[in-house]
C-alpha atoms as a PDB file:
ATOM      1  CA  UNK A   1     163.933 165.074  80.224  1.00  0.00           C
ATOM      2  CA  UNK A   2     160.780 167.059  78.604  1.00  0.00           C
ATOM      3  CA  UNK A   3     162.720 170.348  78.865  1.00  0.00           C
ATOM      4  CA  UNK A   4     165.696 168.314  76.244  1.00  0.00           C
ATOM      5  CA  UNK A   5     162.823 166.459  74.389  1.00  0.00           C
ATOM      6  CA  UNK A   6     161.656 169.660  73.293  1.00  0.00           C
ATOM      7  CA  UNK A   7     164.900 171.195  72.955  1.00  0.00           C
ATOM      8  CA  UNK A   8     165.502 168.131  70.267  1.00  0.00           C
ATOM      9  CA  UNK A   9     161.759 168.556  68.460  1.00  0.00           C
ATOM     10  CA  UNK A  10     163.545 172.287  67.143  1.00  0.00           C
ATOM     11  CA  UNK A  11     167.426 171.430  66.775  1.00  0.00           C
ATOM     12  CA  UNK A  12     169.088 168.087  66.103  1.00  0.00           C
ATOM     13  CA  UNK A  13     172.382 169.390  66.112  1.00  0.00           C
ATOM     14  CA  UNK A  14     173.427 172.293  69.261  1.00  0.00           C
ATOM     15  CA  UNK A  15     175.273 170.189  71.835  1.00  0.00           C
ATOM     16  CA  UNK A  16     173.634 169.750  75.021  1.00  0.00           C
ATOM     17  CA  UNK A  17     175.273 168.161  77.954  1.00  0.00           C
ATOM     18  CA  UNK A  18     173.713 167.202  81.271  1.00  0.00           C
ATOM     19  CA  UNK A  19     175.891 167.556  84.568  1.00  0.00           C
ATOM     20  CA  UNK A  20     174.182 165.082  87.003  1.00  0.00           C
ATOM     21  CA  UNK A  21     175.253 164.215  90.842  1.00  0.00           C
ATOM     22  CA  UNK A  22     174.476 161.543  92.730  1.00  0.00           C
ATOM     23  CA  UNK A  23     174.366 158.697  90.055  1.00  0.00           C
ATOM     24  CA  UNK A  24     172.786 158.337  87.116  1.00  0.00           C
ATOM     25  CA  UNK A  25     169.932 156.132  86.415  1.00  0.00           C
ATOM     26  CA  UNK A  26     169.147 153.922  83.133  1.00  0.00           C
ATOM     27  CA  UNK A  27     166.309 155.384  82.477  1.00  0.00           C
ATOM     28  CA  UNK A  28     168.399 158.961  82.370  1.00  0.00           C
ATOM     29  CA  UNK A  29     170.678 157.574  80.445  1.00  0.00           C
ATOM     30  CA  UNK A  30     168.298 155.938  77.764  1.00  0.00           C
ATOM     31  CA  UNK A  31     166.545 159.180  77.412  1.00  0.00           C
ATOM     32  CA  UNK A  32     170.025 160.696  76.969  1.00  0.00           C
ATOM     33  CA  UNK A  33     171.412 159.074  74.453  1.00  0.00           C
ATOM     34  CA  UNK A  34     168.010 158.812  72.335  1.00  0.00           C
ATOM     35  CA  UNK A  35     167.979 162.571  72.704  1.00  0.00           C
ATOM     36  CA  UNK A  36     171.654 163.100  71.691  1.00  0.00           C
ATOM     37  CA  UNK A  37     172.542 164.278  75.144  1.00  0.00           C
ATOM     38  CA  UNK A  38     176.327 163.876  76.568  1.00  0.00           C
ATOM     39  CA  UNK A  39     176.316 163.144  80.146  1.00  0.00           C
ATOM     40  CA  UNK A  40     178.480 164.085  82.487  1.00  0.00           C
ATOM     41  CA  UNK A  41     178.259 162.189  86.021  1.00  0.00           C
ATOM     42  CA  UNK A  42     180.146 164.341  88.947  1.00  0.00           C
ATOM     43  CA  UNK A  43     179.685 162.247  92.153  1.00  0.00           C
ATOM     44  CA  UNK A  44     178.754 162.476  95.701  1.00  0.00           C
ATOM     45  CA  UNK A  45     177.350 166.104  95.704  1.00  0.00           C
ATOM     46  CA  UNK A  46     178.252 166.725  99.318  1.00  0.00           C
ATOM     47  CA  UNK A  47     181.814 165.533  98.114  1.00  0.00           C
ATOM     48  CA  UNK A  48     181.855 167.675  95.708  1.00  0.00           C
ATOM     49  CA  UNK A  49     181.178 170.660  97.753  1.00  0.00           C
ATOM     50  CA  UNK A  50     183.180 169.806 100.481  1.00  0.00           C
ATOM     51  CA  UNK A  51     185.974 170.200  98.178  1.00  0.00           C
ATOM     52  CA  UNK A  52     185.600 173.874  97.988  1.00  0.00           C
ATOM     53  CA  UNK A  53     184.011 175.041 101.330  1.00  0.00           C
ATOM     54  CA  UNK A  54     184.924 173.608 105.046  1.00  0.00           C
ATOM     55  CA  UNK A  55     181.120 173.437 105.705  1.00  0.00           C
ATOM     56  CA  UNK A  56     180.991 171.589 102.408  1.00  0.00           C
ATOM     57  CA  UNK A  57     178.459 168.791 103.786  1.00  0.00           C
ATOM     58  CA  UNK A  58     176.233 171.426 105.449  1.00  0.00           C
ATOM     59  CA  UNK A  59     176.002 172.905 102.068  1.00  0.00           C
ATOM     60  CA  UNK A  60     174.740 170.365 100.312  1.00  0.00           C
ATOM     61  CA  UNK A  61     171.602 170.140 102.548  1.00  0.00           C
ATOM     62  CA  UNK A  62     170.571 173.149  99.502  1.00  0.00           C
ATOM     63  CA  UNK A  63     170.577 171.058  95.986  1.00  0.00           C
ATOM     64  CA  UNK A  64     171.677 174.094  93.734  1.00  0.00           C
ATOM     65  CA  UNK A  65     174.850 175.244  94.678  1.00  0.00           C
ATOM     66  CA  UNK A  66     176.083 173.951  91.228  1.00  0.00           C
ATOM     67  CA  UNK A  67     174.356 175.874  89.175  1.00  0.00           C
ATOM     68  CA  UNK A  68     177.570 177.702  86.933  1.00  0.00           C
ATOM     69  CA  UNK A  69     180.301 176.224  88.632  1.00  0.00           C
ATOM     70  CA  UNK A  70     179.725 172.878  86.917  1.00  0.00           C
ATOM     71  CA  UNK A  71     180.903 174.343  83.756  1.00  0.00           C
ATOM     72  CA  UNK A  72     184.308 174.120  84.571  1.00  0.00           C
ATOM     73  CA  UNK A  73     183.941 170.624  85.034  1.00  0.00           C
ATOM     74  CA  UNK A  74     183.299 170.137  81.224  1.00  0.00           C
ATOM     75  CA  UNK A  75     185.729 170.673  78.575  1.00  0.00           C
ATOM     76  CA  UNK A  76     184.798 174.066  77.485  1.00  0.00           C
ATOM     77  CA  UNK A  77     188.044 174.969  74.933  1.00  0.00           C
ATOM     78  CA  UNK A  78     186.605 176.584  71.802  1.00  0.00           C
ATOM     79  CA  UNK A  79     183.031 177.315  73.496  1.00  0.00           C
ATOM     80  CA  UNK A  80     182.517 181.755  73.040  1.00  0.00           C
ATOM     81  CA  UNK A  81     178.740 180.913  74.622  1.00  0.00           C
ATOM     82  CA  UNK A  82     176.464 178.881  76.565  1.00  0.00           C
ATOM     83  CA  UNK A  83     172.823 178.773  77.280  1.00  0.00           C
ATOM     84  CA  UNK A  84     172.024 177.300  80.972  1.00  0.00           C
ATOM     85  CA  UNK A  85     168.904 176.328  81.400  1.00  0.00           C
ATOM     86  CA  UNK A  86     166.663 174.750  84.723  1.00  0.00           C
ATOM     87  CA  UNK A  87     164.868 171.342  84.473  1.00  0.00           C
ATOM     88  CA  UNK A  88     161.537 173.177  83.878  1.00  0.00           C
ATOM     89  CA  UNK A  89     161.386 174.372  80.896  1.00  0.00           C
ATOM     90  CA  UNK A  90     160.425 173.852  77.323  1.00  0.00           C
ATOM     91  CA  UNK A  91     161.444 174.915  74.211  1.00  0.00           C
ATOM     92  CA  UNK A  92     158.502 175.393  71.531  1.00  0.00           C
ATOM     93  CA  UNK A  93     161.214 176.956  68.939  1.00  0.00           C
ATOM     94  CA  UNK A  94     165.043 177.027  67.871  1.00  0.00           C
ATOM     95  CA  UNK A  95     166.786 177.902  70.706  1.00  0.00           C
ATOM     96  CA  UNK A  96     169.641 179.137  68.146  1.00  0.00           C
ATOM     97  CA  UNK A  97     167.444 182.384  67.760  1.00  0.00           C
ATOM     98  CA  UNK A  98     168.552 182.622  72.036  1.00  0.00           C
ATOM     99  CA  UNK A  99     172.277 182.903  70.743  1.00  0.00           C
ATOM    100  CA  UNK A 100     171.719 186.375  68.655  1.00  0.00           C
ATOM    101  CA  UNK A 101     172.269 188.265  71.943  1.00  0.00           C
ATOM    102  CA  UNK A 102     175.619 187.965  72.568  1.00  0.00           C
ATOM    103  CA  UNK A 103     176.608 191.473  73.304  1.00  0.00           C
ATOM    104  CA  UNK A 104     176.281 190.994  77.275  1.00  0.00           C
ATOM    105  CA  UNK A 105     178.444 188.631  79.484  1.00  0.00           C
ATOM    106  CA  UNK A 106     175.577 187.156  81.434  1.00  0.00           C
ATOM    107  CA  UNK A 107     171.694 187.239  80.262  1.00  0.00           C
ATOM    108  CA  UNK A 108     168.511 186.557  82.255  1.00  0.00           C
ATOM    109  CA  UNK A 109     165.443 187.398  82.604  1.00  0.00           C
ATOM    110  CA  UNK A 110     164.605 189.691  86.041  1.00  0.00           C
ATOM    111  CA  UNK A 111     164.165 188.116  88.757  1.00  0.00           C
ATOM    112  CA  UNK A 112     160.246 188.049  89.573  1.00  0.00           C
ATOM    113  CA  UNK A 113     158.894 190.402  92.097  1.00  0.00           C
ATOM    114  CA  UNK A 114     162.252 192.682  91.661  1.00  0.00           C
ATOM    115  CA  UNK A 115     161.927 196.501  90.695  1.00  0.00           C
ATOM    116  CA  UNK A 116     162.285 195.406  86.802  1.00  0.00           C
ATOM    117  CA  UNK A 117     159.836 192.764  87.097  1.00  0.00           C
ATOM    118  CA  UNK A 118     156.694 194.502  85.288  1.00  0.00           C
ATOM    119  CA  UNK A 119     154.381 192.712  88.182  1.00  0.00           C
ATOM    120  CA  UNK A 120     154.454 194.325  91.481  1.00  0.00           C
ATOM    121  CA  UNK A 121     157.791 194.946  93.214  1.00  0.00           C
ATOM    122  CA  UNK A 122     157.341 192.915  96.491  1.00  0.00           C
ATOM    123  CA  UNK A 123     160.716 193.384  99.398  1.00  0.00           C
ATOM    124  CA  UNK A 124     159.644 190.365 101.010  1.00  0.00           C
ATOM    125  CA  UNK A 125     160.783 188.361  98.031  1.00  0.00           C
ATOM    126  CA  UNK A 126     163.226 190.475  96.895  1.00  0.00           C
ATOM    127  CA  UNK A 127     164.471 192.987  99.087  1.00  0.00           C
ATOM    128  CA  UNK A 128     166.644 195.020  96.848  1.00  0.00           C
ATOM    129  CA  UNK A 129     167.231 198.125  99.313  1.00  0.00           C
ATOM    130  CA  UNK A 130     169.073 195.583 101.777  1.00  0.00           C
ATOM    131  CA  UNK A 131     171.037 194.221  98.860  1.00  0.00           C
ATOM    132  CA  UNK A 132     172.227 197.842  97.714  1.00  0.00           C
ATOM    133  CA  UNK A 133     173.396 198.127 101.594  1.00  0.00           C
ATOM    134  CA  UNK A 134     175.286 194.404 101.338  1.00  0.00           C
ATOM    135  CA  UNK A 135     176.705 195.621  98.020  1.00  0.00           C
ATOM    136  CA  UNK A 136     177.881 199.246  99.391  1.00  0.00           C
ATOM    137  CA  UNK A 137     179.060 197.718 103.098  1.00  0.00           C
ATOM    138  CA  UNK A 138     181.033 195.451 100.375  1.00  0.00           C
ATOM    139  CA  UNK A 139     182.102 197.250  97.927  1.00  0.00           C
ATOM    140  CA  UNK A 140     180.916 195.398  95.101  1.00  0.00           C
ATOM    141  CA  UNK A 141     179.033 196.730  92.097  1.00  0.00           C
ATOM    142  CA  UNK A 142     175.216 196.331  91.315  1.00  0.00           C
ATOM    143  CA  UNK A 143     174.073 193.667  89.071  1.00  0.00           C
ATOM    144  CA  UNK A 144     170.275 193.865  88.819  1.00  0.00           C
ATOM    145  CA  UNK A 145     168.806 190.476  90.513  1.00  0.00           C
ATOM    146  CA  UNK A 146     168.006 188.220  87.694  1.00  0.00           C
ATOM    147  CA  UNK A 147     165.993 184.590  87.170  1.00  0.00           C
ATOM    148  CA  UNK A 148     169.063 182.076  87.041  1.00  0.00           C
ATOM    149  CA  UNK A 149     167.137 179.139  86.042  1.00  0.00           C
ATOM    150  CA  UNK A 150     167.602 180.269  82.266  1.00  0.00           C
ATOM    151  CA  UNK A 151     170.986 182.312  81.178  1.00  0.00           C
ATOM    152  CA  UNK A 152     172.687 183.116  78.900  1.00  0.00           C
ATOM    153  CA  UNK A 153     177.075 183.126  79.095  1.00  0.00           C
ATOM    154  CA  UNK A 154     179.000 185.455  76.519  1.00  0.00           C
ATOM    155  CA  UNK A 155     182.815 185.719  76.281  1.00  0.00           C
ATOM    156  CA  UNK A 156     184.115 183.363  78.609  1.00  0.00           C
ATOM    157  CA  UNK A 157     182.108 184.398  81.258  1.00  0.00           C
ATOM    158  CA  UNK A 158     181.876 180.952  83.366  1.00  0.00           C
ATOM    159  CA  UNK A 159     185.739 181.059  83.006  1.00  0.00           C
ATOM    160  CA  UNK A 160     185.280 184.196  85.679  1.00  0.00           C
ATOM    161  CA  UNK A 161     182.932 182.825  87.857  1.00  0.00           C
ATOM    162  CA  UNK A 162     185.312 179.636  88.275  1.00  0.00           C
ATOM    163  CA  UNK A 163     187.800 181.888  89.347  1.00  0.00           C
ATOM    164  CA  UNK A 164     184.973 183.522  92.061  1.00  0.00           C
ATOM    165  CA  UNK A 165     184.053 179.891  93.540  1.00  0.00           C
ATOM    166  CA  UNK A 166     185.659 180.625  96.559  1.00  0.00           C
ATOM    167  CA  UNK A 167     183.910 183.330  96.979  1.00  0.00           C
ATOM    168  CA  UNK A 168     180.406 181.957  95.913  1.00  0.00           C
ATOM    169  CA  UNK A 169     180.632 179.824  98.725  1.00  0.00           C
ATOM    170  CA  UNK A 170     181.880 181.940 100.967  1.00  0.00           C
ATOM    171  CA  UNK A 171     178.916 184.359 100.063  1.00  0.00           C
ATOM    172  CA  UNK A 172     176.031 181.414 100.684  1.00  0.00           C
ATOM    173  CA  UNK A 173     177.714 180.790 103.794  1.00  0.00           C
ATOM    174  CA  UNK A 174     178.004 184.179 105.458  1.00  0.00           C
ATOM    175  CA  UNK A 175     174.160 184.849 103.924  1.00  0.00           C
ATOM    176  CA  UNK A 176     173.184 181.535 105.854  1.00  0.00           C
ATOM    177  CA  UNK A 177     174.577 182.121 109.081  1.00  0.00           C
ATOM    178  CA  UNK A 178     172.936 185.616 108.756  1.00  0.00           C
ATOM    179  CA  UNK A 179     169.615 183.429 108.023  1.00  0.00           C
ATOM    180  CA  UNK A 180     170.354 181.513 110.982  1.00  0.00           C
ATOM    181  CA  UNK A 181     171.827 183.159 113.664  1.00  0.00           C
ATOM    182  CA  UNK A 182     170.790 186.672 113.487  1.00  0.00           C
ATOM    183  CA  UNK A 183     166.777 186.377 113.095  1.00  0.00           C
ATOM    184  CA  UNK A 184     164.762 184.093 115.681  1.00  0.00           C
ATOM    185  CA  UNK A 185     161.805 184.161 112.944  1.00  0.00           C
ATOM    186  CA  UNK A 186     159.778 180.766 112.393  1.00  0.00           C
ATOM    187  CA  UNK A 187     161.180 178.865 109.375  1.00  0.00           C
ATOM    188  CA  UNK A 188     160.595 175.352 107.936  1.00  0.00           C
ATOM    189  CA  UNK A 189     164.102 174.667 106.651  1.00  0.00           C
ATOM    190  CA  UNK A 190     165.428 173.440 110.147  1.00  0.00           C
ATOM    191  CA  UNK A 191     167.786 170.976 108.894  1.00  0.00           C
ATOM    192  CA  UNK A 192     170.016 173.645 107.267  1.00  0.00           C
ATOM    193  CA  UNK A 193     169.477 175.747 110.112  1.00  0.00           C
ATOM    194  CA  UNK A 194     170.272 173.171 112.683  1.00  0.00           C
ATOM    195  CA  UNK A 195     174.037 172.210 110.787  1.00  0.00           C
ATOM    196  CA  UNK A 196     174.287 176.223 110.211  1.00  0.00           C
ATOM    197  CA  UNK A 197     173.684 176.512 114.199  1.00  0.00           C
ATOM    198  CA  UNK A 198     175.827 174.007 114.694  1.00  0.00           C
ATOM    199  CA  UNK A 199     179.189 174.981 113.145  1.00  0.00           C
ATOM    200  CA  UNK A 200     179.029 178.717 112.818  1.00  0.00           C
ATOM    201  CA  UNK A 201     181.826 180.673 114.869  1.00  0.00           C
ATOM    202  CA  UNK A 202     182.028 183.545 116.623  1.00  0.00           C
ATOM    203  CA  UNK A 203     184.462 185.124 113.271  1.00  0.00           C
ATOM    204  CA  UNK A 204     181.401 183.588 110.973  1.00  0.00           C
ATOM    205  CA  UNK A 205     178.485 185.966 113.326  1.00  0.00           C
ATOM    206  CA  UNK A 206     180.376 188.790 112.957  1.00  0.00           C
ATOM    207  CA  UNK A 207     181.020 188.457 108.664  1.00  0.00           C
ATOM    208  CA  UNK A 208     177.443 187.477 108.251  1.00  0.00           C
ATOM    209  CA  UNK A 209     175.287 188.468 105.623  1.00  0.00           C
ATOM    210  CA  UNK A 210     171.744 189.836 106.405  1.00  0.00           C
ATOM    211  CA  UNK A 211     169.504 187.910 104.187  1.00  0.00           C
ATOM    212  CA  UNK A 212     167.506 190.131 102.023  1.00  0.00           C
ATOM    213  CA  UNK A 213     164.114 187.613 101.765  1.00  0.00           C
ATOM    214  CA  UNK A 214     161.858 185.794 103.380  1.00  0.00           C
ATOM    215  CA  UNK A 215     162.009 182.579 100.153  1.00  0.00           C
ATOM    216  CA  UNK A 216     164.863 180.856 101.162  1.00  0.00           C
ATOM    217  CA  UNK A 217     164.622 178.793  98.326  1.00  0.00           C
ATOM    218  CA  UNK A 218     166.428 181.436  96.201  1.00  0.00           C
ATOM    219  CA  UNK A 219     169.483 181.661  98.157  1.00  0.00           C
ATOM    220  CA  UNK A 220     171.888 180.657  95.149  1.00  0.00           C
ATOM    221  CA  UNK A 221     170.663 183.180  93.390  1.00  0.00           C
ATOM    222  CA  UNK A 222     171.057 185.795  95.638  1.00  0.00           C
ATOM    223  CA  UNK A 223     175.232 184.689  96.374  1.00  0.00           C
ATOM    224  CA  UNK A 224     175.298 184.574  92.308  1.00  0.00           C
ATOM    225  CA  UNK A 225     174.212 188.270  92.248  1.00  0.00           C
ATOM    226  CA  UNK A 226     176.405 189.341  94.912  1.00  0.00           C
ATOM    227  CA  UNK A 227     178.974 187.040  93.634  1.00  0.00           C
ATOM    228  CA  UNK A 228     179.146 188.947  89.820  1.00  0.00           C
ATOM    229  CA  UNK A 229     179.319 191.913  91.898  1.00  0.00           C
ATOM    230  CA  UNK A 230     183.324 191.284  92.268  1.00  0.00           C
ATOM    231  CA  UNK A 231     183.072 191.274  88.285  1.00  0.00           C
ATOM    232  CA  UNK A 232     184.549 194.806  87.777  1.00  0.00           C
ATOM    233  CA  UNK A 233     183.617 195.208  83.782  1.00  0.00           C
ATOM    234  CA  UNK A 234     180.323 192.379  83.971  1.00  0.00           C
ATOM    235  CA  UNK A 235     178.105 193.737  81.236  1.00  0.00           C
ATOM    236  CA  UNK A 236     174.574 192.366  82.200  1.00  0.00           C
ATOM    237  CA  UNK A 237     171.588 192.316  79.642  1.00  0.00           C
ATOM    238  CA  UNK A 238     168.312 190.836  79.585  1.00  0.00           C
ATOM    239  CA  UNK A 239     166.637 188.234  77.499  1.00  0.00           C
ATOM    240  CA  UNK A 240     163.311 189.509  75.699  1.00  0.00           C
ATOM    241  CA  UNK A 241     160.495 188.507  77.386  1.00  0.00           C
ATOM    242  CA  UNK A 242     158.691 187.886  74.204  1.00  0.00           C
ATOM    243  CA  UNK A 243     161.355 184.945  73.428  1.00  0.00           C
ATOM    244  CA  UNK A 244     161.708 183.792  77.477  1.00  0.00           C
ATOM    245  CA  UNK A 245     158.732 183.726  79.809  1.00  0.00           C
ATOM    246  CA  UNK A 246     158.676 182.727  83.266  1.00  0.00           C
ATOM    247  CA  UNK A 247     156.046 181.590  85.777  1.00  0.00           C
ATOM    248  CA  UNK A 248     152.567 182.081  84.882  1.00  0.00           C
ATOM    249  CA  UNK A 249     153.295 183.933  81.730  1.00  0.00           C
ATOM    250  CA  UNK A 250     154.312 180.694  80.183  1.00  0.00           C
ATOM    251  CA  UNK A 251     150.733 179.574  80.848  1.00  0.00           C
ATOM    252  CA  UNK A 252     149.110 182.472  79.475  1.00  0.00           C
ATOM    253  CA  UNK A 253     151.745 182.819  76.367  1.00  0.00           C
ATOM    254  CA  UNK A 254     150.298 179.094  75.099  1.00  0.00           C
ATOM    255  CA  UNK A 255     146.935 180.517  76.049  1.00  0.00           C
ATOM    256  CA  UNK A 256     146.714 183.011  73.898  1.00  0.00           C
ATOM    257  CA  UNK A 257     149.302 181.787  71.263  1.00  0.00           C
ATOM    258  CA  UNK A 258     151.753 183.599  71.535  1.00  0.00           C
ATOM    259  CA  UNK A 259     154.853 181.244  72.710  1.00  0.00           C
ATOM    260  CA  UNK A 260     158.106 182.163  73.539  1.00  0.00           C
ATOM    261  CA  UNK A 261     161.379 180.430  72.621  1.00  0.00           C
ATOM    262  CA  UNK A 262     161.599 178.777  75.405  1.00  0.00           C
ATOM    263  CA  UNK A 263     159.390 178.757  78.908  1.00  0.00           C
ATOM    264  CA  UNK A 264     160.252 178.112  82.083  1.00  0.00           C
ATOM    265  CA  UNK A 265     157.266 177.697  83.807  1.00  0.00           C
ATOM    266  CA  UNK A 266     158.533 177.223  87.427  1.00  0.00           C
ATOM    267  CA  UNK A 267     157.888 173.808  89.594  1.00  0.00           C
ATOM    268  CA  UNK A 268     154.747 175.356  90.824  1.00  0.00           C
ATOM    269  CA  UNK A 269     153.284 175.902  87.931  1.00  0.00           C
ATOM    270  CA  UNK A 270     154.016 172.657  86.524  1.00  0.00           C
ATOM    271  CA  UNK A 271     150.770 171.190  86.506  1.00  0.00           C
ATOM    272  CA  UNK A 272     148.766 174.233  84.775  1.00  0.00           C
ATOM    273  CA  UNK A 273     151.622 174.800  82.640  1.00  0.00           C
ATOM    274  CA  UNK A 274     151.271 171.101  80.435  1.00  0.00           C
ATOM    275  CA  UNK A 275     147.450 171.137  80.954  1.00  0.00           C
ATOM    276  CA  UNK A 276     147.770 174.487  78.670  1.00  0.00           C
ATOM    277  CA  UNK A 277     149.787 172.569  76.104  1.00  0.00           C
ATOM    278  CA  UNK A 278     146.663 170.243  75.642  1.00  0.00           C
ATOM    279  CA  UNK A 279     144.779 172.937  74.029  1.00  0.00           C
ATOM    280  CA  UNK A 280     147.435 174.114  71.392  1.00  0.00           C
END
């Protein structure tokens, strides 16, 4: 709850809502409702899934399918925007000033280690000239990989990507069966490969994705980029990185005093991320 904490320390008023699976505990819900945040329970997760994809338990082996789709869970009548954001982060101003940029139907930062990522470009992570061969074989249009753990939604946006569900999860699924059954490499996620192994078809080989990485722990975001790809007239922008950092840069932003909007430091850089906030 730090990332809402801090969220509350800059604006008492913008609703917030938390979509939580699985139950919800007290302590959740007393840090909720001191922080002004509705909750809104969903259930079994694999339930969930399995109510939109066959392989619906499999699926939830990977805990951020979600991400998006829960929207249309929530009564979103009168809402023109709305500003997603990951567990880890932290908000040292008004997130209001975030709103300004509403010009684009979907705002992110870049993904890190993508061509537009000022760092190095690294394939391994991101291997974008696979994706543009995915996206041609599949006639789908380019959307530039992006950091989904903070975005911003313009004009109805999620409305559209409800309507693509279907095909969300039909994306992960192909791209994890490519994972799976195409590549013989050594990987450490072998209870997803094991159910993937275990219930793919001969039809699911043959319409399987190659996956462009070697992180599978960005596979949602890869099926969200492919997925917006359907979205004939998606206008993408990207958030300033003087108002969102990301990784490290958090950690050096507080270091040298110049902090963002809002960071999101990334789970691995938890730890060296709040140590920095001791010397503010």
């Amino acid at each position: 709850m730090e990332s809402v904490r801090s969220l509350r320390a800059h604006n008492p008023r913008i609703p917030v809502t938390l979509f939580v699976f699985n139950g919800v505990s007290d302590e959740i819900r007393r840090a909720a409702d001191h922080c002004r945040v509705m909750v809104l329970p969903l259930g079994s997760y694999r339930d969930w899934l399995q109510q939109y994809h066959p392989h619906g338990h499999a699926l939830s082996l990977y805990p951020t399918l979600h991400k998006f789709l829960v929207l249309s869970e929530a009564d979103t009548s009168g809402l023109s925007q709305a500003l997603y954001v990951d567990c880890d982060t932290f908000f040292f101003h008004d997130p209001e000033v975030l709103f300004e940029s509403g010009d684009f139907h979907w705002s992110a930062r870049e993904a890190p280690t993508s061509r537009l990522c000022p760092h190095q470009y690294d394939p391994a992570n991101i291997n974008e000239e696979m994706i543009e061969r995915i996206v041609a074989a599949e006639g789908l249009r380019w959307v530039h990989p992006f950091n989904a753990g903070v975005c911003l939604l313009n004009n109805g946006i999620w409305e559209t990507f409800r309507q693509l569900r279907e095909t969300f999860f039909d994306t992960v699924w192909r791209l994890l069966v490519g994972r799976h059954c195409w590549t013989l490499a050594e990987q450490q996620d072998y209870q997803i490969r094991n159910a993937v192994l275990g219930l793919a078809s001969r039809r699911d080989i043959q319409r399987a994705l190659p996956y462009p990485s070697q992180n599978f722990w960005i596979l949602e975001e890869i099926a969200l980029w492919l997925t917006l790809g359907h979205v004939q007239n998606l206008a993408q922008g990207f958030l300033d990185r003087r108002k969102v950092a990301q990784g490290y840069e958090c950690v050096n932003a507080v270091r040298t005093g110049l902090v963002p909007v809002l960071a999101h430091y990334f789970t691995s850089f938890q730890r060296d991320f709040f140590r920095s906030l001791s010397f503010m």
